[in-house]
Structure formats: C-alpha cells, structure tokens
PDB file of N, CA and C in Angstrom:
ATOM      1  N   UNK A   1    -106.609 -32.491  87.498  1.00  0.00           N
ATOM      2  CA  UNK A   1    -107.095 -31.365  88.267  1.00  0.00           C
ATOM      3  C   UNK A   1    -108.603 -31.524  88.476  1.00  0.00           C
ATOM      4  N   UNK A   2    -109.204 -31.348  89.855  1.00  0.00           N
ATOM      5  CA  UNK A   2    -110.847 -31.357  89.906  1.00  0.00           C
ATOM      6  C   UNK A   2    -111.114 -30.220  89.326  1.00  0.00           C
ATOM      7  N   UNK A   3    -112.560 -30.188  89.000  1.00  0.00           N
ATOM      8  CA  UNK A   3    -113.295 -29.486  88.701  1.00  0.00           C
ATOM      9  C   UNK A   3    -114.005 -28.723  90.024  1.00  0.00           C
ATOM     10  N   UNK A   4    -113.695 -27.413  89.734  1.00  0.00           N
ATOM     11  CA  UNK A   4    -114.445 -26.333  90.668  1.00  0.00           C
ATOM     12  C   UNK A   4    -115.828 -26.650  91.064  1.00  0.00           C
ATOM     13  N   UNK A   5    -116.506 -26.573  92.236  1.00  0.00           N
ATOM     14  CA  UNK A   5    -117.453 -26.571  92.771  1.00  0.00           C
ATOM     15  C   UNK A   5    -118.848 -26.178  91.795  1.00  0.00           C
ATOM     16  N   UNK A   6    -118.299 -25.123  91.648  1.00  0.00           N
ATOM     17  CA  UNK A   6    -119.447 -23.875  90.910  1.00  0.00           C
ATOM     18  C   UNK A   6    -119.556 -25.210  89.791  1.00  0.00           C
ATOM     19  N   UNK A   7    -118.494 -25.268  88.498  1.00  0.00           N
ATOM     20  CA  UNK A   7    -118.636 -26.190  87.516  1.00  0.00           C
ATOM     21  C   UNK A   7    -119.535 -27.544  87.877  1.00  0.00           C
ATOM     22  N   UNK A   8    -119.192 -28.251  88.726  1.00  0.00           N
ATOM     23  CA  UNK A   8    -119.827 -29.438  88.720  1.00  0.00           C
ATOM     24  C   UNK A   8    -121.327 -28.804  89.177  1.00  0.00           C
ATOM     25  N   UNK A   9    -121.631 -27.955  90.091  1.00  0.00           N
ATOM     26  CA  UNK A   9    -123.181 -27.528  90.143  1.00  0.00           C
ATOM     27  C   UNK A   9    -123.567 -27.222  89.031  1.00  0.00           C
ATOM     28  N   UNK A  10    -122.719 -26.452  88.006  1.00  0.00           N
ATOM     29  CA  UNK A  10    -123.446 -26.295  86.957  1.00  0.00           C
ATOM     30  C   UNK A  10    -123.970 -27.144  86.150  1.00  0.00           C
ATOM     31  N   UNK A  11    -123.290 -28.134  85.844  1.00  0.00           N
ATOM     32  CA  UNK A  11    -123.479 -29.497  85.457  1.00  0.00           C
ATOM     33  C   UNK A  11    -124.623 -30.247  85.837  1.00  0.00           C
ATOM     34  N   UNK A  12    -124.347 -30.309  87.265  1.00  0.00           N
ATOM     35  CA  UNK A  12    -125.815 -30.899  87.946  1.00  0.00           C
ATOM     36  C   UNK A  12    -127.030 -30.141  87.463  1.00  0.00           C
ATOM     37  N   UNK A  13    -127.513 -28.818  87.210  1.00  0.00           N
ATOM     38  CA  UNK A  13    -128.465 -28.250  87.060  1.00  0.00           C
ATOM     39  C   UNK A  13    -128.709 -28.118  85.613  1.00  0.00           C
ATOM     40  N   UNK A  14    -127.641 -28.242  84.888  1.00  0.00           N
ATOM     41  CA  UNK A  14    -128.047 -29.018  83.596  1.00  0.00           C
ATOM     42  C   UNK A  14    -128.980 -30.269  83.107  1.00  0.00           C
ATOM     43  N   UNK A  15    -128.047 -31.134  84.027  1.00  0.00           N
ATOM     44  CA  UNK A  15    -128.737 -31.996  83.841  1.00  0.00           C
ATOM     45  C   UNK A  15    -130.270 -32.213  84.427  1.00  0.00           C
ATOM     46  N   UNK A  16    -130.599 -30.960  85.216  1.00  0.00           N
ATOM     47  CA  UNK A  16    -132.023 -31.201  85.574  1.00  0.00           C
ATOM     48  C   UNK A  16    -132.572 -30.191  84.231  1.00  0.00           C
ATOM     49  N   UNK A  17    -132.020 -29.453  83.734  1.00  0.00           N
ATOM     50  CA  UNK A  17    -132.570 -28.854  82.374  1.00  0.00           C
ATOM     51  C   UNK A  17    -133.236 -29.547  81.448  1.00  0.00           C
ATOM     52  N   UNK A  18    -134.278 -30.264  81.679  1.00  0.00           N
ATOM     53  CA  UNK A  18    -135.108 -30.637  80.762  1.00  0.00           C
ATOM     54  C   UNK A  18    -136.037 -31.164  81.128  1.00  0.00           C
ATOM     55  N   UNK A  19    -137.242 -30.425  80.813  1.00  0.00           N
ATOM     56  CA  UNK A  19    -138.741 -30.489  81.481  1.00  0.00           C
ATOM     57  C   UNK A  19    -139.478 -32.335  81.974  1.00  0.00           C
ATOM     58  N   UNK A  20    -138.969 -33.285  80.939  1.00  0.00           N
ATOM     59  CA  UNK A  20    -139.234 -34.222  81.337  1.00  0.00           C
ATOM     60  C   UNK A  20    -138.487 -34.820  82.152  1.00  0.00           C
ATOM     61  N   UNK A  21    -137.174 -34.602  82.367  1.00  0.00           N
ATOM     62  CA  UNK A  21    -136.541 -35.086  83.643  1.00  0.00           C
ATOM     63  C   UNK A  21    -137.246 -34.961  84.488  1.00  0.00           C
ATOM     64  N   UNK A  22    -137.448 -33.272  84.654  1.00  0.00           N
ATOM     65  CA  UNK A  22    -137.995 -32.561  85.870  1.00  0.00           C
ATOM     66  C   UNK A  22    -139.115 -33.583  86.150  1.00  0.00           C
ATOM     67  N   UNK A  23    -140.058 -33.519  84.843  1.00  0.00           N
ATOM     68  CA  UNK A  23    -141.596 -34.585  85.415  1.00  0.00           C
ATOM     69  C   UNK A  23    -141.344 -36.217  86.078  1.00  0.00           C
ATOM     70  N   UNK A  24    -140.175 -36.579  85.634  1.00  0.00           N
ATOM     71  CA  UNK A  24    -139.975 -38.290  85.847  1.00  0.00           C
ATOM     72  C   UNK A  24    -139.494 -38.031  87.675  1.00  0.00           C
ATOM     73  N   UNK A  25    -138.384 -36.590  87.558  1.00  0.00           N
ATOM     74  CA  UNK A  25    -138.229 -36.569  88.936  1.00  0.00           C
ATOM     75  C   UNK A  25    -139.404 -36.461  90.034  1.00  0.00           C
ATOM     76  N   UNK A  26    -140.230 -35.583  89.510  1.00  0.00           N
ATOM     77  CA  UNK A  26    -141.687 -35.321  90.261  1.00  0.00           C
ATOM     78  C   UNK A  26    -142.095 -36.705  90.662  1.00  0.00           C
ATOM     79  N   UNK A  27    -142.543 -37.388  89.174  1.00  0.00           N
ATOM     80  CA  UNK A  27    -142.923 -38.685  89.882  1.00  0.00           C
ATOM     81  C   UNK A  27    -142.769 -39.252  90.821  1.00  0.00           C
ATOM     82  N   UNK A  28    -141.080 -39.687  90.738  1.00  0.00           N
ATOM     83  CA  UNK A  28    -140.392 -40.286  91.516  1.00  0.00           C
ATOM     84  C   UNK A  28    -140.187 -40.013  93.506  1.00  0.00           C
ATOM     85  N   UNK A  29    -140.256 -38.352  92.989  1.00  0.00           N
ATOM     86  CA  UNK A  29    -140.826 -38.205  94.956  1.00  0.00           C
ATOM     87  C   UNK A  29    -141.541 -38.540  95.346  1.00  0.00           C
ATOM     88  N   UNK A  30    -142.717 -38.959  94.115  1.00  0.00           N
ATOM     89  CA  UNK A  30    -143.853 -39.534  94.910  1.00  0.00           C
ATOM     90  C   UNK A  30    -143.682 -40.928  95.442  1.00  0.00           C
ATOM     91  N   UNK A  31    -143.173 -41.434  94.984  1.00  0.00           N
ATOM     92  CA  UNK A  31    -142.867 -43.127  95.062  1.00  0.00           C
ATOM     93  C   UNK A  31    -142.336 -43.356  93.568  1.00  0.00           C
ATOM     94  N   UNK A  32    -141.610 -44.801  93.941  1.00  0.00           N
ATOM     95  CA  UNK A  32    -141.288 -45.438  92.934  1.00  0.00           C
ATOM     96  C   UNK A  32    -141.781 -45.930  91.556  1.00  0.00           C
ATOM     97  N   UNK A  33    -141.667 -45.895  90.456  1.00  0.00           N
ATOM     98  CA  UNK A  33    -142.541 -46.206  89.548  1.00  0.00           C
ATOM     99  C   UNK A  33    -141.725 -47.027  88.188  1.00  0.00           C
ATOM    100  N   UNK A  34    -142.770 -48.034  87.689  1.00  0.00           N
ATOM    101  CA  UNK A  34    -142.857 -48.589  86.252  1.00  0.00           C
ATOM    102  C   UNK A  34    -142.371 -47.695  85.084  1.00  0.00           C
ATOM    103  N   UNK A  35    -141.669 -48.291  84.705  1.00  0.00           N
ATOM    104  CA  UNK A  35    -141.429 -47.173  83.291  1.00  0.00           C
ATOM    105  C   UNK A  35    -142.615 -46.873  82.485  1.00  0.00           C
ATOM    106  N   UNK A  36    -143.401 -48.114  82.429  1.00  0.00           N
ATOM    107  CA  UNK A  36    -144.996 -48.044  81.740  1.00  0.00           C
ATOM    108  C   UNK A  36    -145.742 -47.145  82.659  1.00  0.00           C
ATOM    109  N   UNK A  37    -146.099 -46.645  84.146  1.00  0.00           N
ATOM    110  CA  UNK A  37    -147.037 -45.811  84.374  1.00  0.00           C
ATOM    111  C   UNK A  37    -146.133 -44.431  84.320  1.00  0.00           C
ATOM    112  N   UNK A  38    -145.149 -44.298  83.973  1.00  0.00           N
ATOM    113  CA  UNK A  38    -144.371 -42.807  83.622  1.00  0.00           C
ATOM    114  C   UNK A  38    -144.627 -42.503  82.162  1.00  0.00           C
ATOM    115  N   UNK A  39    -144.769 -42.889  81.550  1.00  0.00           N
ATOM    116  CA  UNK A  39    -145.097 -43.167  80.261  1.00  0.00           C
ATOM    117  C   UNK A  39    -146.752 -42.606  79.720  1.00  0.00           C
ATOM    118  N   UNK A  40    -147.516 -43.159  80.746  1.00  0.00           N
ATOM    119  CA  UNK A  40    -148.506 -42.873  81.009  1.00  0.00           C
ATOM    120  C   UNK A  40    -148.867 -41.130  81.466  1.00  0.00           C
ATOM    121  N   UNK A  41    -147.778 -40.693  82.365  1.00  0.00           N
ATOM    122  CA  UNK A  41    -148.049 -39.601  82.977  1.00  0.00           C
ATOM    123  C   UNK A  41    -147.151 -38.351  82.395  1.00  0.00           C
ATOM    124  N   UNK A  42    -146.268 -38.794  81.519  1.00  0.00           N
ATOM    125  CA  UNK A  42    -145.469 -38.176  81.038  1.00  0.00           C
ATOM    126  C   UNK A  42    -145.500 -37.126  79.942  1.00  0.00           C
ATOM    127  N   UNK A  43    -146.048 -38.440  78.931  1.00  0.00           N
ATOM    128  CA  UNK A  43    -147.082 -38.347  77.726  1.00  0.00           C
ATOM    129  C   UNK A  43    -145.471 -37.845  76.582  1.00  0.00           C
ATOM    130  N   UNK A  44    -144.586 -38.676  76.870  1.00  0.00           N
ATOM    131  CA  UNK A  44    -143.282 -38.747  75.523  1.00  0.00           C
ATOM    132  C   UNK A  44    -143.557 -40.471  74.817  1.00  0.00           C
ATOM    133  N   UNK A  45    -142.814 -40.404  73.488  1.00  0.00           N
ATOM    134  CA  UNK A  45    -142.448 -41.322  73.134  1.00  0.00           C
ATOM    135  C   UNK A  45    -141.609 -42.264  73.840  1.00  0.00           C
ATOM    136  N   UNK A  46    -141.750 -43.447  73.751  1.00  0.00           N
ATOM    137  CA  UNK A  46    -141.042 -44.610  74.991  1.00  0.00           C
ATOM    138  C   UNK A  46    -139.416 -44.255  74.399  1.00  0.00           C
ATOM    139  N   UNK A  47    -139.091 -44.437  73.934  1.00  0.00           N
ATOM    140  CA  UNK A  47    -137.035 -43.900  73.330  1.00  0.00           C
ATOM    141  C   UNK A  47    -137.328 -42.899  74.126  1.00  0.00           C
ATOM    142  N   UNK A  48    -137.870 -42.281  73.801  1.00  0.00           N
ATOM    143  CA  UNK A  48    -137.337 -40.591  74.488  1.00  0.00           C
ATOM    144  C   UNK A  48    -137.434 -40.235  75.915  1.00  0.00           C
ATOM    145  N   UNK A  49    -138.240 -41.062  76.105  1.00  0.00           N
ATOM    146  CA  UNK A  49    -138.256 -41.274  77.751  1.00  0.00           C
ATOM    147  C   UNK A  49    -137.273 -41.947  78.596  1.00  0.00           C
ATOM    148  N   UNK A  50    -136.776 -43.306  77.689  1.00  0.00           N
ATOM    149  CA  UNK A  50    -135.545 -43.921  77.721  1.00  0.00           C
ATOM    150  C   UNK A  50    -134.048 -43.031  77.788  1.00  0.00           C
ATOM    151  N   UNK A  51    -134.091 -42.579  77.009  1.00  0.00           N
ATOM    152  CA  UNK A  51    -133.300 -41.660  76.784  1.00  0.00           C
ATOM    153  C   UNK A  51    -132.941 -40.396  78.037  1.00  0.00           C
ATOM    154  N   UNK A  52    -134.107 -39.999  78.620  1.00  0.00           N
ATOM    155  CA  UNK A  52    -133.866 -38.916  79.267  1.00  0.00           C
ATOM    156  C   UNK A  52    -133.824 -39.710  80.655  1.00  0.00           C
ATOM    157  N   UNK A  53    -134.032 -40.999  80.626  1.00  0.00           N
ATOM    158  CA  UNK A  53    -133.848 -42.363  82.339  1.00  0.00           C
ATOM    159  C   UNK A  53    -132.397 -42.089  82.199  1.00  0.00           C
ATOM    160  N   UNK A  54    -131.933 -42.267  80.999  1.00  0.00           N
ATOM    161  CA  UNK A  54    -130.271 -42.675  80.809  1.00  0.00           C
ATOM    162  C   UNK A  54    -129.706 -41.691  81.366  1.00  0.00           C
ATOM    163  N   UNK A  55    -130.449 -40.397  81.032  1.00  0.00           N
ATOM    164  CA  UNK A  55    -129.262 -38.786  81.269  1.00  0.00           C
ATOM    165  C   UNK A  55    -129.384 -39.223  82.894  1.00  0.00           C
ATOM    166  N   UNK A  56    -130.541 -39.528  83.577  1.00  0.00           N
ATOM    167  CA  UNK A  56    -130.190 -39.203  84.686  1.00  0.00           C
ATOM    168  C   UNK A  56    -129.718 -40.335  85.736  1.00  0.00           C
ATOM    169  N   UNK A  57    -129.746 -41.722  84.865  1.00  0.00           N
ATOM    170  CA  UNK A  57    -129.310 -42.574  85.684  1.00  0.00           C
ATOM    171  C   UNK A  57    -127.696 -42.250  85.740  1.00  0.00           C
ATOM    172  N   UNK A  58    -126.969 -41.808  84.478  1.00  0.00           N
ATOM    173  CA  UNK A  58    -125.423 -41.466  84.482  1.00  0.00           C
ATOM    174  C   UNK A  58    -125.397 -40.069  85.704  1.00  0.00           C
ATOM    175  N   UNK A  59    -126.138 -39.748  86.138  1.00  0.00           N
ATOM    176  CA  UNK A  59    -125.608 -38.737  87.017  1.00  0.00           C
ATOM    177  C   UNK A  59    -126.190 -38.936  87.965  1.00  0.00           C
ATOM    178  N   UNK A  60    -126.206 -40.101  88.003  1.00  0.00           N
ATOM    179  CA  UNK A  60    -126.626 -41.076  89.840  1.00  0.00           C
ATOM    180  C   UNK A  60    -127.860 -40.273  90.658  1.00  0.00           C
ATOM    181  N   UNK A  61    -129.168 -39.881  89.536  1.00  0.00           N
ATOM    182  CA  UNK A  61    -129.968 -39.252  90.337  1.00  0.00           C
ATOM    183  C   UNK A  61    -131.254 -40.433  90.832  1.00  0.00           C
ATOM    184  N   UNK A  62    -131.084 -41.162  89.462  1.00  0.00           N
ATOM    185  CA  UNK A  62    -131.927 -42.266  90.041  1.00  0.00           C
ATOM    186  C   UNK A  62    -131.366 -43.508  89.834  1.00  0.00           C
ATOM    187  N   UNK A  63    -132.241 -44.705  90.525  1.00  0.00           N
ATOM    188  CA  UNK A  63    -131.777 -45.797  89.675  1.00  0.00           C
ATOM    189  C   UNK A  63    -132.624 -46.693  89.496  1.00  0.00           C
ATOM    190  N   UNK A  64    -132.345 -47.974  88.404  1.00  0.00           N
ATOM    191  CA  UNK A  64    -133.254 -48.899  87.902  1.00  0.00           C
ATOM    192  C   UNK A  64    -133.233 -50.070  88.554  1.00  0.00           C
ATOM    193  N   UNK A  65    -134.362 -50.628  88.520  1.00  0.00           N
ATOM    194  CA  UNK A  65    -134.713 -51.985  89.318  1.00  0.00           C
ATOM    195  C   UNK A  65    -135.385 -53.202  88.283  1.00  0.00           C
ATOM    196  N   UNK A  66    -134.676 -53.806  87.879  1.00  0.00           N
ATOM    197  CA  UNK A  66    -135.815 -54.885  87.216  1.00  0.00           C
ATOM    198  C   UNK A  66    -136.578 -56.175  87.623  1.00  0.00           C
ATOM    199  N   UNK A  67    -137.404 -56.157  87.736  1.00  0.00           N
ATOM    200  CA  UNK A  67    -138.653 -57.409  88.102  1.00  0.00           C
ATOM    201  C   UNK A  67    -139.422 -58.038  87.119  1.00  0.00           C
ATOM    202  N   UNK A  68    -138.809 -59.196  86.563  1.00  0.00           N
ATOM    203  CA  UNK A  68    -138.996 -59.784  85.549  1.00  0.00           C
ATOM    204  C   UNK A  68    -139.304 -59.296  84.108  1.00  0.00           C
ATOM    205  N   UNK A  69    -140.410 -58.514  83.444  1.00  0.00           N
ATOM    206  CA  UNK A  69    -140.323 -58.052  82.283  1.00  0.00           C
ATOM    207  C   UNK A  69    -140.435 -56.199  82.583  1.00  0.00           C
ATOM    208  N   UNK A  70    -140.571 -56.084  84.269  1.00  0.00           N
ATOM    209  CA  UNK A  70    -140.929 -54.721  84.844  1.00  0.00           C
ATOM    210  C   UNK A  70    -140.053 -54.149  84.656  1.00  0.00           C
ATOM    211  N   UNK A  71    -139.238 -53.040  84.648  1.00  0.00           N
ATOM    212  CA  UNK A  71    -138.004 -52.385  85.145  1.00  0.00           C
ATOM    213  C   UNK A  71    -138.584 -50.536  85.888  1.00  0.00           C
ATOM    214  N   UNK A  72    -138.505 -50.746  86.859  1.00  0.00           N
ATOM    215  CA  UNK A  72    -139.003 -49.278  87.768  1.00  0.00           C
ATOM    216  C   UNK A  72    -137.960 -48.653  87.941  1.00  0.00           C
ATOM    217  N   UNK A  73    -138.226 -47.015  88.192  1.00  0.00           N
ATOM    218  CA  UNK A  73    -136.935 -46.514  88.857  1.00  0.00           C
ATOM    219  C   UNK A  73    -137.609 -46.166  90.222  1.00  0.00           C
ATOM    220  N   UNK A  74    -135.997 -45.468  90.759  1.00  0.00           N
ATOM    221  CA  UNK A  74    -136.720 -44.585  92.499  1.00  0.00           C
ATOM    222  C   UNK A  74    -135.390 -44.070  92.257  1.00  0.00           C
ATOM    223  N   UNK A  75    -135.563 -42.542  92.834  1.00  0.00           N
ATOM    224  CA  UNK A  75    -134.345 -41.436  93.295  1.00  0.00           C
ATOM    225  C   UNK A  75    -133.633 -42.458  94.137  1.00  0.00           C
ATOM    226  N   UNK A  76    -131.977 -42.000  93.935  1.00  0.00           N
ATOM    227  CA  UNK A  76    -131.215 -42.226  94.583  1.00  0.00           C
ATOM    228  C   UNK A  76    -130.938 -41.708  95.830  1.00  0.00           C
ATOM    229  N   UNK A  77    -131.554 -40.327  96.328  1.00  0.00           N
ATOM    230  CA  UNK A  77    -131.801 -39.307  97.299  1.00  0.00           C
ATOM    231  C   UNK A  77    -132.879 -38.789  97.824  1.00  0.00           C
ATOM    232  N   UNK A  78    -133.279 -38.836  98.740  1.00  0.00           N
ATOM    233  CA  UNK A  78    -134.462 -37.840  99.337  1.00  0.00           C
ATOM    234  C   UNK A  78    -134.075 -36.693  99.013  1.00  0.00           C
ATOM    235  N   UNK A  79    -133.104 -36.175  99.087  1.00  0.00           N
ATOM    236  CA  UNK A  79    -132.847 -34.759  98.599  1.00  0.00           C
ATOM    237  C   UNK A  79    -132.712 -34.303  97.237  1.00  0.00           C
ATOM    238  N   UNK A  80    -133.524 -35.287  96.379  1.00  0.00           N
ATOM    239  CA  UNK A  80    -133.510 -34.587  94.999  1.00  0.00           C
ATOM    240  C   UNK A  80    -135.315 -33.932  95.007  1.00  0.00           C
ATOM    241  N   UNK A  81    -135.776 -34.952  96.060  1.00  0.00           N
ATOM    242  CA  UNK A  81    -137.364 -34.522  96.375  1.00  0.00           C
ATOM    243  C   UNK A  81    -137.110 -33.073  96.794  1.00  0.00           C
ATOM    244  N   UNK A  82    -136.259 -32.890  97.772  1.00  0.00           N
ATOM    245  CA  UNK A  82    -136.403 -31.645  98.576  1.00  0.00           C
ATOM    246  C   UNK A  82    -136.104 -30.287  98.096  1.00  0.00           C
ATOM    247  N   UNK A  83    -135.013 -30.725  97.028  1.00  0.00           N
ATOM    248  CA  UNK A  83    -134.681 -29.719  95.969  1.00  0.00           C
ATOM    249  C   UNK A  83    -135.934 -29.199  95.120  1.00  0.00           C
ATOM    250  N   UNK A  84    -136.867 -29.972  94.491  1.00  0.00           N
ATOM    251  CA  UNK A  84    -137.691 -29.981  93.800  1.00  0.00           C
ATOM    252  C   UNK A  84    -138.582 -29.023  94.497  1.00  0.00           C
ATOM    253  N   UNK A  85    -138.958 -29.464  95.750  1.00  0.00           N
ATOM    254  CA  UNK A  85    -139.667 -28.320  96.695  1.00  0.00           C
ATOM    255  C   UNK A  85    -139.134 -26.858  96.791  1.00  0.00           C
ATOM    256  N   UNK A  86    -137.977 -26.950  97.022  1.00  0.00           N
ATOM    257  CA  UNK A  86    -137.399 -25.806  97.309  1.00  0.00           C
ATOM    258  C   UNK A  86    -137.583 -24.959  95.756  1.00  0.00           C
ATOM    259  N   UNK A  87    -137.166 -25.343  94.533  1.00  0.00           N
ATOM    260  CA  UNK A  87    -137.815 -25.035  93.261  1.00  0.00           C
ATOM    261  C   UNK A  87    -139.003 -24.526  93.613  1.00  0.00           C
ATOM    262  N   UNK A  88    -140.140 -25.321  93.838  1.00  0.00           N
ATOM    263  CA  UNK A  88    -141.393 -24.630  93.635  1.00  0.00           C
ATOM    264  C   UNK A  88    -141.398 -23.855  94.506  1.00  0.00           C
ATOM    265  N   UNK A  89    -141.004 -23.470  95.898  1.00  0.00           N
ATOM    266  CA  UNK A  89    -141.065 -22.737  96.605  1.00  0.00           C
ATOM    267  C   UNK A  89    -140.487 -21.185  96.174  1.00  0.00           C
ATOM    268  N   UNK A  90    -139.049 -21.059  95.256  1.00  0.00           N
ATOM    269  CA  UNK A  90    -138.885 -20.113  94.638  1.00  0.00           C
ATOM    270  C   UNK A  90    -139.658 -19.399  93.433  1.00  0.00           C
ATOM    271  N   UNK A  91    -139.797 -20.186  92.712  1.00  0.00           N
ATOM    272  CA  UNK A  91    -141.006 -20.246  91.509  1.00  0.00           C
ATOM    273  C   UNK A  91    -141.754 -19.411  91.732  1.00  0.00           C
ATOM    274  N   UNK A  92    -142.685 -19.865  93.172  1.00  0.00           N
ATOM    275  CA  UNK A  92    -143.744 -19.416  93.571  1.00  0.00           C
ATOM    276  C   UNK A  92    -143.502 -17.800  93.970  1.00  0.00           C
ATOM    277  N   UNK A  93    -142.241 -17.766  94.324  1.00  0.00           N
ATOM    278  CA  UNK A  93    -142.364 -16.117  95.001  1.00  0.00           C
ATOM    279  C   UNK A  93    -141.911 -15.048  93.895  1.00  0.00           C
ATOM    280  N   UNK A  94    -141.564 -15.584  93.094  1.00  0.00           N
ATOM    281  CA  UNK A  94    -140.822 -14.944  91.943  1.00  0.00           C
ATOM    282  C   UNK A  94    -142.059 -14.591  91.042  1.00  0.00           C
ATOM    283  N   UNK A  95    -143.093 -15.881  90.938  1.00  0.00           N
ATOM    284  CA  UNK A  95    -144.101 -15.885  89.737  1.00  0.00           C
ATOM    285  C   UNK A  95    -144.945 -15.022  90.951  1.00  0.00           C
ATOM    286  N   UNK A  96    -145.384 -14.488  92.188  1.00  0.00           N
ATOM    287  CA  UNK A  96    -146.105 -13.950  92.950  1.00  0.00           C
ATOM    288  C   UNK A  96    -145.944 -12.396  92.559  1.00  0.00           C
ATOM    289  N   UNK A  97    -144.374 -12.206  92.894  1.00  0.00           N
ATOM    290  CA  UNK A  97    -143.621 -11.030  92.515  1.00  0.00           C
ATOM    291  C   UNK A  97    -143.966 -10.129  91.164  1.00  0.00           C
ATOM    292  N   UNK A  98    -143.930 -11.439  90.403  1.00  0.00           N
ATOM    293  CA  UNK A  98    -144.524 -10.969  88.750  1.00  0.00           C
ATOM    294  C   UNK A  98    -145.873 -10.258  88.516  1.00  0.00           C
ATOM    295  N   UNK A  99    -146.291 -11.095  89.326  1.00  0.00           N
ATOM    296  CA  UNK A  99    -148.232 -10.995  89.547  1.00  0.00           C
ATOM    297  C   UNK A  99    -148.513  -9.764  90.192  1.00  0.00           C
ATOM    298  N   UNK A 100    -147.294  -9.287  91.187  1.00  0.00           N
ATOM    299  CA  UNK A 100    -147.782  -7.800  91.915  1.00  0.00           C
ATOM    300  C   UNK A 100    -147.477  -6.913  90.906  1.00  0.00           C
ATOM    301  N   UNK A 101    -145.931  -6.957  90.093  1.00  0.00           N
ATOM    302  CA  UNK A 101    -145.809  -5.936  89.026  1.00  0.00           C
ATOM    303  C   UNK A 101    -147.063  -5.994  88.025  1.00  0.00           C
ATOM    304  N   UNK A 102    -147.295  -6.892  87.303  1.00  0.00           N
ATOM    305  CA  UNK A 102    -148.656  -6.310  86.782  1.00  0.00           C
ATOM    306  C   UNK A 102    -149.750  -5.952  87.205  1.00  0.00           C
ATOM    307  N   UNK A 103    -150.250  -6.605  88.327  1.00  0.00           N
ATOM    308  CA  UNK A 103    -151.454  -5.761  88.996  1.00  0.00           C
ATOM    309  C   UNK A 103    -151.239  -3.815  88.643  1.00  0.00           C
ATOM    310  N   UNK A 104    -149.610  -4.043  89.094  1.00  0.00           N
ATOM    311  CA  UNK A 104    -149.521  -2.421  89.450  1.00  0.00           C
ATOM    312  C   UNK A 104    -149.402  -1.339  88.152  1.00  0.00           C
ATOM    313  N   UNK A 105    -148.957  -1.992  87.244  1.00  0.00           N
ATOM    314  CA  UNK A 105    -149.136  -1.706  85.452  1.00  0.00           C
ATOM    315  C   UNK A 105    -149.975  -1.609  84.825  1.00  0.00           C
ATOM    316  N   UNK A 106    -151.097  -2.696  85.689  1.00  0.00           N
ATOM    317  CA  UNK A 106    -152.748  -2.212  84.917  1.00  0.00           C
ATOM    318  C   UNK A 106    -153.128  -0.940  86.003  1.00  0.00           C
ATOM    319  N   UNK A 107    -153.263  -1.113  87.277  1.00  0.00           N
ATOM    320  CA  UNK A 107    -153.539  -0.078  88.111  1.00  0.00           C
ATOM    321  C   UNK A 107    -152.694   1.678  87.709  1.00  0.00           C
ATOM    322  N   UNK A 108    -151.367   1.882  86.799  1.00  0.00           N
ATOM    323  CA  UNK A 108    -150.750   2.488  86.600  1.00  0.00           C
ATOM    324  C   UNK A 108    -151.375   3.219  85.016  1.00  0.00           C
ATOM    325  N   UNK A 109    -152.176   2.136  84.426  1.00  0.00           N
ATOM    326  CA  UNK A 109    -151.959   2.513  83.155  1.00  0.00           C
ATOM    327  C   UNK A 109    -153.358   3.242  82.808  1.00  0.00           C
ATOM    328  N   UNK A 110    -153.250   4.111  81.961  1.00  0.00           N
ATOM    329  CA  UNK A 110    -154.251   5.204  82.455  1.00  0.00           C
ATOM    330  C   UNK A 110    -155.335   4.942  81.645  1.00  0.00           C
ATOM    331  N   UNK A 111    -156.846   4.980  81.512  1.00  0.00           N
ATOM    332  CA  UNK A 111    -157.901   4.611  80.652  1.00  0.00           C
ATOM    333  C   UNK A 111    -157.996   4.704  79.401  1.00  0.00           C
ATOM    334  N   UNK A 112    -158.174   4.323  78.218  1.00  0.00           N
ATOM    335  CA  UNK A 112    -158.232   4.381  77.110  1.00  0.00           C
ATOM    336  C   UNK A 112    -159.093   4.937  76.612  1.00  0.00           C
ATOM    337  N   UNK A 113    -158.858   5.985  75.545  1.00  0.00           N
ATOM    338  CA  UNK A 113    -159.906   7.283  75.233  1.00  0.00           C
ATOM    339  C   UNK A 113    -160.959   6.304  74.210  1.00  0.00           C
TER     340      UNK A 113
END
C-alpha cells in the first residue's frame, strides 16, 4: 500500500528538521561546494556533518561528486533553493507579525509607579 501524500510530506519536512541540514542546504543554493569549505561555514564536527550529508543524500536532496581526494555536493533540485526562499519569506511575516504584537503590549502596558 503507498503511503498518503500528507505522510510522505511529512517525512520530507522532517528531514529538513535539523538546523544544519537547513545551513548545508543554504549553502548549496548558493553553488556547489567542498565538504571542507562547509565545514568551514558550518562550524560542526566533520562525522557530524557527514552524518547529516548522509540524511540528506538518502532522501535524494543532494548529491555527491568526487574529484580526486575532493568530494563536493550540489542540490539535486532548484526547487529545494526555492523552498528555502519561500521559508524565509514566511518566517519573515510571521516574525513581522510578532514584532507588531509587541510593539502593541509595550504601547498597551501602562507606566510603572
């Protein structure tokens, strides 16, 4: 039996559940990169960075390239870039949203004797 739609999205957004994915993905919209300058920008232990290449190479978000002792990745999709945008684009209106409720909580809250 497949798995429901909803399920496998959920899955997918799991697997973006974890902040350094998220950063290796960032990278990666930018262009392609060295495991050594992610490493660099990342700022994890090399295993653990390894580790979180693996989560996302098994869910075909990126993939690896090796050049002699190099091994780089690059997204498998332009549309994992675009997703990422669309993220910050929500982020942004939500964390904006936040920013008007407190303005209006200090403006609400009455002087202190």
């Amino acid at each position: 039996m497949k798995a429901p739609l909803y399920q496998l999205k959920a899955e997918f957004f799991k697997t973006l559940g974890h902040p350094v994915r998220i950063r290796v993905l960032e990278l990666l919209s930018e262009r392609d990169h060295a495991v050594s300058e992610m490493l660099a920008e990342v700022d994890v232990e090399a295993a653990h960075l390894s580790q979180q290449l693996a989560v996302l190479r098994r869910s075909n978000l990126v993939v690896a390239r090796r050049e002699g002792s190099t091994v780089s990745y690059s997204l498998t999709s332009p549309e994992v870039a675009d997703l990422l945008a669309v993220a910050r684009t929500i982020l942004s209106g939500v964390l904006a949203g936040q920013a008007e409720l407190l303005a209006d909580l200090h403006a609400a809250t009455p002087p202190s004797s």
